[in-house]
N, C-alpha and C. Protein backbone atom coordinates (compact mmCIF):
# COMPACT_ATOMS: atom_id res chain seq x y z
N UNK A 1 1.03 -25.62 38.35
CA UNK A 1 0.55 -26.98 38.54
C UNK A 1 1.73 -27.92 38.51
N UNK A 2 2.10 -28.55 39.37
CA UNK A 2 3.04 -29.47 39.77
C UNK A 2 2.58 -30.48 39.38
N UNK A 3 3.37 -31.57 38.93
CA UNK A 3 3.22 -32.85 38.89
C UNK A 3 4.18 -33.74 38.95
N UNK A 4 4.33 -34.42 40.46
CA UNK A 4 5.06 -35.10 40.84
C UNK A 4 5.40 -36.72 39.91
N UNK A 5 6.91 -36.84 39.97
CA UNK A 5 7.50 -37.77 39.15
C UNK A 5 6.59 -39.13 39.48
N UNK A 6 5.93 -40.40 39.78
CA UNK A 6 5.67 -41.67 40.19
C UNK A 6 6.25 -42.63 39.67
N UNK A 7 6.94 -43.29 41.20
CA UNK A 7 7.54 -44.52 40.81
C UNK A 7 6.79 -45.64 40.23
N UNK A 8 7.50 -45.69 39.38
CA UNK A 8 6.68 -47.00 38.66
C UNK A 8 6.39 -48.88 39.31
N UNK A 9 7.50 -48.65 40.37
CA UNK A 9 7.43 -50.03 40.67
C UNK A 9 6.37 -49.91 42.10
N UNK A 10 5.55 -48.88 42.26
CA UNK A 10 5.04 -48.43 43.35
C UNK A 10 3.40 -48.42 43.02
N UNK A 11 3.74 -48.01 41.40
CA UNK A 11 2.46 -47.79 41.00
C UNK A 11 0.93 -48.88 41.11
N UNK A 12 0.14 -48.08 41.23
CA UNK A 12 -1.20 -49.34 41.50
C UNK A 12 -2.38 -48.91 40.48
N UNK A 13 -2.20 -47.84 40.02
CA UNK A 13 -3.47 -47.02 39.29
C UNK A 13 -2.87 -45.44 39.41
N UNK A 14 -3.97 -45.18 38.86
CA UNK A 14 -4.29 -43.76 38.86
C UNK A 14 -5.31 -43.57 39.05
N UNK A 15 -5.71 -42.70 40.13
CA UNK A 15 -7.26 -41.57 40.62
C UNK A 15 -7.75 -41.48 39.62
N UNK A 16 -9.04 -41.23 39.69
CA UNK A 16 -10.57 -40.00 38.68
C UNK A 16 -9.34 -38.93 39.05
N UNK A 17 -9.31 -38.22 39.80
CA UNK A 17 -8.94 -36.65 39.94
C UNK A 17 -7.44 -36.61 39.44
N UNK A 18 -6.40 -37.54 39.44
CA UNK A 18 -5.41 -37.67 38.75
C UNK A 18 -5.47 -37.42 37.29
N UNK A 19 -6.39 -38.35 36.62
CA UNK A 19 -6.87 -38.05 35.31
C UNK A 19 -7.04 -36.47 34.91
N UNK A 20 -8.15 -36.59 35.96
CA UNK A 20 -9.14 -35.05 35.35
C UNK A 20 -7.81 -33.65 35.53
N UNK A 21 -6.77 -34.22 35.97
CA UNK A 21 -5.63 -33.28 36.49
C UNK A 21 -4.74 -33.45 35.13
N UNK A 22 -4.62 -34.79 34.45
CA UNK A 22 -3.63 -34.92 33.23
C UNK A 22 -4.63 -34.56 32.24
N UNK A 23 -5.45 -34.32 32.16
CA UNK A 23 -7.16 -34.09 30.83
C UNK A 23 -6.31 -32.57 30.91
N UNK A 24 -6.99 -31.95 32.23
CA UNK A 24 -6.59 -30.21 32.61
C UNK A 24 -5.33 -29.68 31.55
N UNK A 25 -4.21 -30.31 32.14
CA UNK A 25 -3.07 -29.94 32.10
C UNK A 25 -2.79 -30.13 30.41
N UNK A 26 -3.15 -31.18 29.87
CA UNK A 26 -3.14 -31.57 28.25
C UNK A 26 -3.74 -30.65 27.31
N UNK A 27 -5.01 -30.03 27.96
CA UNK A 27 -5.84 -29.12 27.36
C UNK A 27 -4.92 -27.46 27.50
N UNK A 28 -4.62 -27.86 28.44
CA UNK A 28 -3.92 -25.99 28.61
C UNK A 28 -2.63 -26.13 27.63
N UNK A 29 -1.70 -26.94 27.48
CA UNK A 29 -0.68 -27.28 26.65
C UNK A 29 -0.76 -27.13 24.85
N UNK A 30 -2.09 -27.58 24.87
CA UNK A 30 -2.89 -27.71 22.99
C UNK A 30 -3.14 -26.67 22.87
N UNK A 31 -3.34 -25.91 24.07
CA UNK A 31 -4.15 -24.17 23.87
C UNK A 31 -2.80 -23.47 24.15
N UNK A 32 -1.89 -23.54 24.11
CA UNK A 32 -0.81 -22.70 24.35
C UNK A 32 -0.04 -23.24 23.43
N UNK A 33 0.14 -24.15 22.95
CA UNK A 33 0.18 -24.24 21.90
C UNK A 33 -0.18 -23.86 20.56
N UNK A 34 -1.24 -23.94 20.18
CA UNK A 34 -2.02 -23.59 19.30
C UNK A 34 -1.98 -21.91 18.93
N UNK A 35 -1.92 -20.85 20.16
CA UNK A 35 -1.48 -20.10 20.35
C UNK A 35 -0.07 -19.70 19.83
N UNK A 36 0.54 -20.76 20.09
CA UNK A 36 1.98 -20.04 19.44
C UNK A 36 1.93 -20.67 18.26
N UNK A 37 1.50 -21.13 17.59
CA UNK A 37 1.35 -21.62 16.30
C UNK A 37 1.06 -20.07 15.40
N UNK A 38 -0.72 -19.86 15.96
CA UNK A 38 -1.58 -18.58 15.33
C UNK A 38 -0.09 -17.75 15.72
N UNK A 39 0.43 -17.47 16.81
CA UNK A 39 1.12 -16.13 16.23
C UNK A 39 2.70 -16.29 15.17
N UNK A 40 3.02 -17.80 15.09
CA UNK A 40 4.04 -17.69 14.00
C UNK A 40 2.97 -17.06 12.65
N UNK A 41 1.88 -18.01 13.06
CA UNK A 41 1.37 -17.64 11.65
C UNK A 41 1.02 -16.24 10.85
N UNK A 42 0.66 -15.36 12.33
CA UNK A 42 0.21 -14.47 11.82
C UNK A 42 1.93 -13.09 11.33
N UNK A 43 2.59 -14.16 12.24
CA UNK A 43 4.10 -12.92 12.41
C UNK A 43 4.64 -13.92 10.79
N UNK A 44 4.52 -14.72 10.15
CA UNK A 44 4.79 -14.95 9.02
C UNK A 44 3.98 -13.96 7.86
N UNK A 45 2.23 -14.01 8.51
CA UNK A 45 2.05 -13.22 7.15
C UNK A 45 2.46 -11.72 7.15
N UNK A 46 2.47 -11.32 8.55
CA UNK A 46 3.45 -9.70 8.39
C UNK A 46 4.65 -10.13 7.32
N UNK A 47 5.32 -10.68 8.15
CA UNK A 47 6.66 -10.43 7.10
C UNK A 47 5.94 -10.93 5.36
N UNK A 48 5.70 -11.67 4.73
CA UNK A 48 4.95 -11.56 3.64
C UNK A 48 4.25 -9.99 3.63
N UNK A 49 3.61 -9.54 4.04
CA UNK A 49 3.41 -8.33 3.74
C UNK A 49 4.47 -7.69 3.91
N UNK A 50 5.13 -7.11 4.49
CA UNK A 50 6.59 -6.13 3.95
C UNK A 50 6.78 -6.44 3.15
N UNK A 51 7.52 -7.91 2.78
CA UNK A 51 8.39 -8.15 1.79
C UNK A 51 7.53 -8.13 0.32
N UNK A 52 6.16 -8.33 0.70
CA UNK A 52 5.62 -7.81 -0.99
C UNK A 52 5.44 -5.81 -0.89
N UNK A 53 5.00 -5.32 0.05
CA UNK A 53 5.22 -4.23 0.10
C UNK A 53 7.05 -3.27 -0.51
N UNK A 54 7.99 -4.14 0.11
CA UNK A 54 8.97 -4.10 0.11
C UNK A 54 9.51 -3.89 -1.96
N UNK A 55 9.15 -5.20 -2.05
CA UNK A 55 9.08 -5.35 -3.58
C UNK A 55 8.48 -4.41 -4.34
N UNK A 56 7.33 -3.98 -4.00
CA UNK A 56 6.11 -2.83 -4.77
C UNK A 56 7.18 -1.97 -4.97
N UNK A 57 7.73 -1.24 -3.69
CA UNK A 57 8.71 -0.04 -3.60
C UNK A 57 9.88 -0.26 -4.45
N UNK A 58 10.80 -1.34 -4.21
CA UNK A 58 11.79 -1.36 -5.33
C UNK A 58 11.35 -1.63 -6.53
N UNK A 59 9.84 -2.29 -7.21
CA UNK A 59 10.13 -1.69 -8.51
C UNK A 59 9.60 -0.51 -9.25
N UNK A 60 9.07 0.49 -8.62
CA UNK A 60 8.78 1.63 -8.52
C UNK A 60 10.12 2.51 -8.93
N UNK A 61 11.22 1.98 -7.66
CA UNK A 61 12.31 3.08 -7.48
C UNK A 61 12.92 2.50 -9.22
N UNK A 62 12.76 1.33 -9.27
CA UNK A 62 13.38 1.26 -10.32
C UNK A 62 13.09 1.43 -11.88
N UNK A 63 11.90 2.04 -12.00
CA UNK A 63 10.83 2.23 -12.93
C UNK A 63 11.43 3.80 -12.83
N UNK A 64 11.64 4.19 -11.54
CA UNK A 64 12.07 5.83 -11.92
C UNK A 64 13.12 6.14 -12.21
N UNK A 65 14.12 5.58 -11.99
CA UNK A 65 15.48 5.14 -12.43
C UNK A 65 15.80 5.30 -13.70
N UNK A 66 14.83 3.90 -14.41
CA UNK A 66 14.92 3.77 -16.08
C UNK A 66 14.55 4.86 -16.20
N UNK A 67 13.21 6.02 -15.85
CA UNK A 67 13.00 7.33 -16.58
C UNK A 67 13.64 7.85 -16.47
N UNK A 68 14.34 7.96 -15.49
CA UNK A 68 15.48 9.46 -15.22
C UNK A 68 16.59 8.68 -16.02
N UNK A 69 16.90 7.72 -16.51
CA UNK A 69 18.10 6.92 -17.11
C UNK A 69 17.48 7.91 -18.98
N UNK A 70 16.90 7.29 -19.36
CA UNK A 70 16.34 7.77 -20.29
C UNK A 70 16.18 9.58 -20.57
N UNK A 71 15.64 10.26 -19.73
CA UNK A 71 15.52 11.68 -19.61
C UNK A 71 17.16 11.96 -20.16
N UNK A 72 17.80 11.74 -18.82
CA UNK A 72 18.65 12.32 -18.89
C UNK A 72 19.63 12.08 -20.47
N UNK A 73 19.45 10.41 -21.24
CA UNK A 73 20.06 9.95 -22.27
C UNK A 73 19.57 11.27 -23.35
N UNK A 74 17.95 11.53 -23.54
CA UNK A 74 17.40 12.56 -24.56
C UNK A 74 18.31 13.98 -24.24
N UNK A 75 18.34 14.13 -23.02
CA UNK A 75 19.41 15.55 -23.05
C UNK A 75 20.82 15.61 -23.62
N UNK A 76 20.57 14.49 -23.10
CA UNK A 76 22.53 14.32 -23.64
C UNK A 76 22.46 14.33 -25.20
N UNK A 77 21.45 13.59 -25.47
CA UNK A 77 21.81 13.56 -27.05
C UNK A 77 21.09 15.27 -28.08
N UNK A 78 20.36 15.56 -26.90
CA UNK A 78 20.01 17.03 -27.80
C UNK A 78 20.94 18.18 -27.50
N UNK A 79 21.60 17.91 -26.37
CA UNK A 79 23.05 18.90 -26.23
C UNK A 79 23.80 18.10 -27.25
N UNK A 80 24.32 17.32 -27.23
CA UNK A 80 25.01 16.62 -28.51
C UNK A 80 25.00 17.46 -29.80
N UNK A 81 23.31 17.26 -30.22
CA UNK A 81 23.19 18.06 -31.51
C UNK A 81 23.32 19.40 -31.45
N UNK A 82 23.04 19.84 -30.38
CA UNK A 82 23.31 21.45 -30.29
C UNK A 82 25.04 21.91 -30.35
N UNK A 83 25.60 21.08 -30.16
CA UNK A 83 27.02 21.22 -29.84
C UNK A 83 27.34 21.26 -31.23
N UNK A 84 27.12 20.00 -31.94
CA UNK A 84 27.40 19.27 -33.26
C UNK A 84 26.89 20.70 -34.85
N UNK A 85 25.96 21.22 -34.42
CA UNK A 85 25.26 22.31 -35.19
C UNK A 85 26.09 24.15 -34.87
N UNK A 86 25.84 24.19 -33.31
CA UNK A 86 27.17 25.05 -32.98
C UNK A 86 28.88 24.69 -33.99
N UNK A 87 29.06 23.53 -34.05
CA UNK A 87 30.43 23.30 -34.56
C UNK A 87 30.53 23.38 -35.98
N UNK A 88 29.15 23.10 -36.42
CA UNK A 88 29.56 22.93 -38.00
C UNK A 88 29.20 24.65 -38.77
N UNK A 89 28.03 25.58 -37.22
CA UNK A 89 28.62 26.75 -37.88
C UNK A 89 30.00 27.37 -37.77
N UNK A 90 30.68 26.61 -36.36
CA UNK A 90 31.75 27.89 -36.25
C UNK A 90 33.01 27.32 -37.75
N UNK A 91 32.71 25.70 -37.68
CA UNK A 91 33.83 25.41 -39.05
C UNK A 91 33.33 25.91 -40.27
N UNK A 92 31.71 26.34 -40.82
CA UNK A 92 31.87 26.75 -42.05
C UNK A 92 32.27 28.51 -41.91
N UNK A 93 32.23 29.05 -40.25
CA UNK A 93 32.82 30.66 -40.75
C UNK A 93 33.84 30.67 -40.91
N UNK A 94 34.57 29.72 -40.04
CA UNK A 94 36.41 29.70 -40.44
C UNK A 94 36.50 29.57 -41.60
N UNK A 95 36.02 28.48 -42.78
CA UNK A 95 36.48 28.16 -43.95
C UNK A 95 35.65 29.45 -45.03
N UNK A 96 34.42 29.98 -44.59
CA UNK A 96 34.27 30.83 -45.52
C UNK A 96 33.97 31.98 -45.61
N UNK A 97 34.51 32.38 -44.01
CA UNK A 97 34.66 34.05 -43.50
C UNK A 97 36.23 34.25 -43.41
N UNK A 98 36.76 33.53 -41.98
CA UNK A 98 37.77 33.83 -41.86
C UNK A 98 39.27 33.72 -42.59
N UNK A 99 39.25 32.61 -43.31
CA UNK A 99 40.00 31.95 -44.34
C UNK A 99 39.61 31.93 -45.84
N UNK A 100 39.54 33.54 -46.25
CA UNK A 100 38.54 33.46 -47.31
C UNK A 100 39.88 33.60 -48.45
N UNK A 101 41.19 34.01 -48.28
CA UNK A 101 41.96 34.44 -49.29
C UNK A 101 42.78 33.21 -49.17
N UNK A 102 42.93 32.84 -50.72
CA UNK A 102 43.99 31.50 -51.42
C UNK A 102 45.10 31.68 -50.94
N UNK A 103 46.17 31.36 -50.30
CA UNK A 103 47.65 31.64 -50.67
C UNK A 103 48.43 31.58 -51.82
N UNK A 104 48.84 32.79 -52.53
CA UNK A 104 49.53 32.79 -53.82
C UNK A 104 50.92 32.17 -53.62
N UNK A 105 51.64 32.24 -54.89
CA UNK A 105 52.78 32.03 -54.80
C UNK A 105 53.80 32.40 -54.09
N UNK A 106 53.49 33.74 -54.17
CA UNK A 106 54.48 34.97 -54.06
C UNK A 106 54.10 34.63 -51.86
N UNK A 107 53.21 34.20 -51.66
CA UNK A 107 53.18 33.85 -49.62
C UNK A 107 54.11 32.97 -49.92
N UNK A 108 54.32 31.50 -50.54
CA UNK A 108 55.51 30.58 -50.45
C UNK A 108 56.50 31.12 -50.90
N UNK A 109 56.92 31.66 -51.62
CA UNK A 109 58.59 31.83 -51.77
C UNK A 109 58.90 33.17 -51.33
N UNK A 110 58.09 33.27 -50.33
CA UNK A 110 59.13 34.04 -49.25
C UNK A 110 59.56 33.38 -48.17
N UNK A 111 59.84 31.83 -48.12
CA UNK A 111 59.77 30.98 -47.08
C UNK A 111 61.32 30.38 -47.41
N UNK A 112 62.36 30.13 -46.81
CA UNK A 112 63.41 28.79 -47.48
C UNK A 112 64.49 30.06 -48.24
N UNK A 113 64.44 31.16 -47.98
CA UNK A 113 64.91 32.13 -48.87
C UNK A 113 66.82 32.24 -48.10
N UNK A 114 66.34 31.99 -46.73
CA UNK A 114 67.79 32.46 -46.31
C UNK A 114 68.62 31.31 -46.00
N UNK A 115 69.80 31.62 -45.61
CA UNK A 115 70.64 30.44 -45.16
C UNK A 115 70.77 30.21 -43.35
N UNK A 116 69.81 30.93 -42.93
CA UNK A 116 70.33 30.64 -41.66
C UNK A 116 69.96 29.21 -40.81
């Protein structure tokens, strides 16, 4: 639909059918309009949905995170004690298996004896 520029110093009126041609043309504009309005609107609430979808997921991942943060802290600390219980048997066999005889005198002064 064309609509030619009119000189203004030419002008005398405007037609019925001129009108009913600017009515037409006004109406198709509000409706194509309106149209692109509904689809920002509706392409806004997509993105609102991802981005709360989006959110759900990261705090999920991060809810599993803290557990596996945690899991893994309880292992560490029950290898810890296992280590810690391992150590304090192998130090009491040293001190009261393997190292069971005093050193007398007679082990030191065989030490410092020569001149070399």
């Amino acid at each position: 639909m064309l609509i030619f520029r009119v000189r203004v110093d030419l002008f005398k009126g405007i037609t019925q059918s001129q009108k009913q041609e600017i009515l037409k043309i006004q109406a198709f504009q509000r409706d194509e309009a309106e149209t692109l309005r509904e689809k920002e609107r509706k392409r806004e609430k997509d993105w609102a949905l991802q981005e709360a979808a989006n959110n759900r997921k990261l705090t999920l991942l991060d809810r599993e995170r803290e557990r596996r943060k945690k899991e893994i802290a309880i292992q560490i600390r029950q290898e810890n004690q296992e280590k810690a219980v391992g150590d304090k048997k192998r130090q009491d066999y040293i001190n009261k298996v393997l190292y069971t005889n005093q050193p007398t005198q007679a082990y030191f002064s065989q030490f410092n004896t020569t001149s070399r």
